[in-house]
Protein backbone atom coordinates (compact mmCIF):
# COMPACT_ATOMS: atom_id res chain seq x y z
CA UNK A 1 -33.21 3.42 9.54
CA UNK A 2 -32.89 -0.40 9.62
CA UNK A 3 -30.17 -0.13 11.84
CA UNK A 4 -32.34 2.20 14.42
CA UNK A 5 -35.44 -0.55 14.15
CA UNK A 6 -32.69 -3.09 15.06
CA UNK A 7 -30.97 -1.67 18.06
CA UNK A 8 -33.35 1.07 19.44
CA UNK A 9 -31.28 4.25 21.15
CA UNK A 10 -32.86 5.17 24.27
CA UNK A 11 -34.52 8.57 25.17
CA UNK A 12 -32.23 9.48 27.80
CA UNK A 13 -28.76 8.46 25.32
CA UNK A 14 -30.57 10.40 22.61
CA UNK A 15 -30.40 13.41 24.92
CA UNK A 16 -27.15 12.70 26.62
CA UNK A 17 -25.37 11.91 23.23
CA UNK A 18 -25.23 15.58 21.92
CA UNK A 19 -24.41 16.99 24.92
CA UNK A 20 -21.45 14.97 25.00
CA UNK A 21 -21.03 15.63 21.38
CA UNK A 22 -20.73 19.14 22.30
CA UNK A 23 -18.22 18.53 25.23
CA UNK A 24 -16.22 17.01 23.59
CA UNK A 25 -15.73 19.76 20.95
CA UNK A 26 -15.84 22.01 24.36
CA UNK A 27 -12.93 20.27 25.48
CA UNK A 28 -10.47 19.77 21.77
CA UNK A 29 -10.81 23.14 20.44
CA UNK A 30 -8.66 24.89 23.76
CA UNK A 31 -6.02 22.18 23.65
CA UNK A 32 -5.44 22.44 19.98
CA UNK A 33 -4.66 25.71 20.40
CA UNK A 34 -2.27 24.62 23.33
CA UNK A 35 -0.38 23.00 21.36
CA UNK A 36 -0.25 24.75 18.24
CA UNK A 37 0.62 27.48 20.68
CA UNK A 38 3.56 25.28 22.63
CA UNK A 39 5.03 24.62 18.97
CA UNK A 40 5.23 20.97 19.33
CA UNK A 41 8.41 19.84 17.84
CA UNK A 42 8.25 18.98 14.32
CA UNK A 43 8.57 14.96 12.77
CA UNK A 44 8.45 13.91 9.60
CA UNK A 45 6.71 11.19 8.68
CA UNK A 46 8.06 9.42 5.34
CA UNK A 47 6.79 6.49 3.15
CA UNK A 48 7.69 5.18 -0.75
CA UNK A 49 9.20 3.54 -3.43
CA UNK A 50 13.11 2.24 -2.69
CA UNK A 51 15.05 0.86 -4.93
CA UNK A 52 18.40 -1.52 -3.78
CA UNK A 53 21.34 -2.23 -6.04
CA UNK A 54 22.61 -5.34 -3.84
CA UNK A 55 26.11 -6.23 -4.16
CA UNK A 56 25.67 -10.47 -3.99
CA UNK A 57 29.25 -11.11 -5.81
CA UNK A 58 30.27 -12.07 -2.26
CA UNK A 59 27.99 -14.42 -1.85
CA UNK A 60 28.34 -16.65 -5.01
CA UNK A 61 26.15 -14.44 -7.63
CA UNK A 62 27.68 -13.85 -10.72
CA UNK A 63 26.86 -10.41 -10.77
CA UNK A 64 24.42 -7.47 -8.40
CA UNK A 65 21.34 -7.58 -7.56
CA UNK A 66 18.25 -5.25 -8.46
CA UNK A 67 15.89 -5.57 -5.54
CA UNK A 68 12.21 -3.23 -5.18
CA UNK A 69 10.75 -2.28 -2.17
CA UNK A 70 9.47 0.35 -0.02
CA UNK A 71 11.39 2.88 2.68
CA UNK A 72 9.82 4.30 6.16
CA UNK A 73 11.19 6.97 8.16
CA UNK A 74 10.53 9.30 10.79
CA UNK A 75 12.87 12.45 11.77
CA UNK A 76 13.29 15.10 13.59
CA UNK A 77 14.64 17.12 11.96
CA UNK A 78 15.56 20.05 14.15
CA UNK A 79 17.08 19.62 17.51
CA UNK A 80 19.53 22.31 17.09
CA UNK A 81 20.52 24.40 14.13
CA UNK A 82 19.37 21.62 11.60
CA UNK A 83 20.80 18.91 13.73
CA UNK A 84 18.36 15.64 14.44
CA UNK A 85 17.79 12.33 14.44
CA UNK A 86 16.13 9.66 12.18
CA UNK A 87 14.92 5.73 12.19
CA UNK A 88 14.55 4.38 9.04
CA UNK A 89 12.99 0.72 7.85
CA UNK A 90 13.08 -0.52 4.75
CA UNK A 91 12.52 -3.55 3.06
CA UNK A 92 14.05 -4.91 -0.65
CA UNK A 93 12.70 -8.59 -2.35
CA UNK A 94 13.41 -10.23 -5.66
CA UNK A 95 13.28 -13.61 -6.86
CA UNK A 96 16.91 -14.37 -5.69
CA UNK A 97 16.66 -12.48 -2.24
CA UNK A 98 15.16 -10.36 0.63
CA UNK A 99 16.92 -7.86 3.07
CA UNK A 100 15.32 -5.63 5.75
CA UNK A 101 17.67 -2.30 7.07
CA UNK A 102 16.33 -1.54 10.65
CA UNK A 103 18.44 1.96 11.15
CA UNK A 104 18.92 5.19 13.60
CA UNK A 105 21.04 7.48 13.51
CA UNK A 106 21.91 11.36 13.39
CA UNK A 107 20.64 13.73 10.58
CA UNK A 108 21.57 17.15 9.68
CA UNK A 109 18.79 19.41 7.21
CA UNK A 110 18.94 22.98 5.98
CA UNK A 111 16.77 24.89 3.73
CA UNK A 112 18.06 26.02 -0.06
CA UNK A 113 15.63 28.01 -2.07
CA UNK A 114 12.29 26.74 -0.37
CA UNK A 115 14.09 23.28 -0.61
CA UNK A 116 15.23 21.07 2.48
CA UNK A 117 18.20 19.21 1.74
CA UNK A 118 19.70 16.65 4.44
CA UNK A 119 22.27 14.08 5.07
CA UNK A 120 22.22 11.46 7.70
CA UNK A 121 24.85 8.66 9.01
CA UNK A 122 22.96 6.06 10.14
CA UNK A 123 23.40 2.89 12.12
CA UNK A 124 21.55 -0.33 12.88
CA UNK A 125 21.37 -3.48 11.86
CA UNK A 126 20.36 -5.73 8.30
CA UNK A 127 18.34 -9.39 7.74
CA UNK A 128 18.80 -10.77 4.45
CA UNK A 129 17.56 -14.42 3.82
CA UNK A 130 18.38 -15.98 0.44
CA UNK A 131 15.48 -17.75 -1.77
CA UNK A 132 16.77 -21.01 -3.10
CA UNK A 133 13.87 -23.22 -3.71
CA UNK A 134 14.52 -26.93 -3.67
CA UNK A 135 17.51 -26.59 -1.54
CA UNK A 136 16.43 -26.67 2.19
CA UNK A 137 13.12 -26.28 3.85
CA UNK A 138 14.24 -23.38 5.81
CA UNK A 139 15.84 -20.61 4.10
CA UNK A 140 19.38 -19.28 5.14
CA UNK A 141 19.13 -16.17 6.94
CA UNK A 142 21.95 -13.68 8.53
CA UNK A 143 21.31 -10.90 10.62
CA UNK A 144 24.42 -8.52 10.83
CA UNK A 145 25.21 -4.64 11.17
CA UNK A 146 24.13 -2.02 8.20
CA UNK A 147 25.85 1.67 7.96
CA UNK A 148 24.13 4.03 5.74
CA UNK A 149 25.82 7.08 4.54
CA UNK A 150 23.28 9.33 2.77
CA UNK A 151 21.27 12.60 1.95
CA UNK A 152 18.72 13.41 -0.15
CA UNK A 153 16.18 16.49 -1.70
CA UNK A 154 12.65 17.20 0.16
CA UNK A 155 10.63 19.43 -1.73
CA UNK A 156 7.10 21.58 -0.65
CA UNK A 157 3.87 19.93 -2.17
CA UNK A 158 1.13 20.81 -0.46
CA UNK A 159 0.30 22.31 3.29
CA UNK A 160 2.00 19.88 5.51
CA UNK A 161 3.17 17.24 2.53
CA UNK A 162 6.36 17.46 0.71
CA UNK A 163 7.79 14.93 -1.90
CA UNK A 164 10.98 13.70 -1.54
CA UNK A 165 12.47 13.75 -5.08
CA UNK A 166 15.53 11.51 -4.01
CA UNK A 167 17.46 9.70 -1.23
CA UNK A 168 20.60 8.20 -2.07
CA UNK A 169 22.37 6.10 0.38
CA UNK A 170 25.45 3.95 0.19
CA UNK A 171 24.73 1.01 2.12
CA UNK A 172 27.56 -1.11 3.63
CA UNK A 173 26.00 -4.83 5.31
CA UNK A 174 28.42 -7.81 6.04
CA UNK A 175 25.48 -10.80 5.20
CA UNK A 176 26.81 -14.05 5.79
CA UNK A 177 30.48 -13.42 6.96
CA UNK A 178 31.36 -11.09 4.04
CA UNK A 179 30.87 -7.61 3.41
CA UNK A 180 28.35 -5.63 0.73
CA UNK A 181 28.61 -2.10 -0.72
CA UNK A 182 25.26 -1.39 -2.08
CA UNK A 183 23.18 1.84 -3.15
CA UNK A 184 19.79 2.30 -2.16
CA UNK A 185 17.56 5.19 -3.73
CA UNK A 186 14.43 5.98 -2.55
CA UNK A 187 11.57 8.48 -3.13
CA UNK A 188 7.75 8.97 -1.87
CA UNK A 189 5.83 11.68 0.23
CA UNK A 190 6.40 13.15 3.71
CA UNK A 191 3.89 14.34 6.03
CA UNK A 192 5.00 16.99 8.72
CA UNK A 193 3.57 17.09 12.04
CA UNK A 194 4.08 19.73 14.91
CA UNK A 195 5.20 23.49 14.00
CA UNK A 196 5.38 24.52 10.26
């Protein structure tokens, strides 16, 4: 009530504001049922935990690297008879090193036992920058191709979620003039939008 003392609403916008109310309503109810009736085509929307077993031999580690992170995708996952497309981001950090995966690529899904299972080939490209305090002030960064190779497990949760009990990739980057051969596992929820 404060807030009405403050900044009085007119009589003629306390009129005029239901009525639009109610247009508005008017207006979203026929073209939700437009579209649910066009079947929009479906995307899924994913977002979680990803886990990065970096191979920094190559680089002058003495041995791999565990990095945490987080993994973001979004598919579509039916084109044609189970055949899509997905973009995935993800992003891996530890004390040593950080590496971003910006990737596209095709995907292929089918259904087993109320389950989808997929695997994808993707393509794009990999920043790692390496943390070495005390050495410069500007950290050395590469930017160079990635190639994922991988699949993984969606299972139903809830309506229009599903968890995503595993994606495993194999990961090949070539940071800093040499090449990697890491695995990447991932996991979180998906949310699906268009047709069911």
């Amino acid at each position: 009530m404060a807030i009405l003392r403050r900044f009085p609403v007119p009589r003629k916008a306390a009129v005029f504001l239901p009525a639009l109310a109610l247009l508005a309503v008017s207006i979203s109810c026929p073209l939700a049922s437009a579209q649910s009736a066009s079947k929009l085509p479906e995307v899924d929307i994913f977002g979680g935990y990803s886990y990065l077993r970096f191979d920094a031999k190559p680089l002058g580690f003495a041995d791999s690297l565990n990095l945490n992170g987080a993994n973001v995708s979004a598919s579509m996952p039916d084109f044609y008879q189970g055949l899509g497309a997905a973009i995935d981001i993800s992003g891996h950090i530890t004390g040593q090193m950080e590496e971003f995966n910006f990737m596209i690529g095709p995907q292929y899904t089918f259904e087993w036992k109320g389950m989808r299972l997929y695997g994808h080939g993707l393509y794009g490209r990999a920043r790692d920058r390496l943390r070495l305090p005390g050495t410069t002030v500007v950290e050395p960064s590469s930017l160079s191709r990635a190639i994922a190779f991988g699949g993984g497990v969606d299972v139903p949760f809830k309506g229009r979620f599903s968890l995503r009990a595993i994606q495993a990739d194999y990961l090949i980057t070539d940071e800093f003039g040499s090449s990697q051969h890491n695995v990447r596992l991932s996991t979180g929820l998906i949310y699906r939008f268009g047709k069911k």
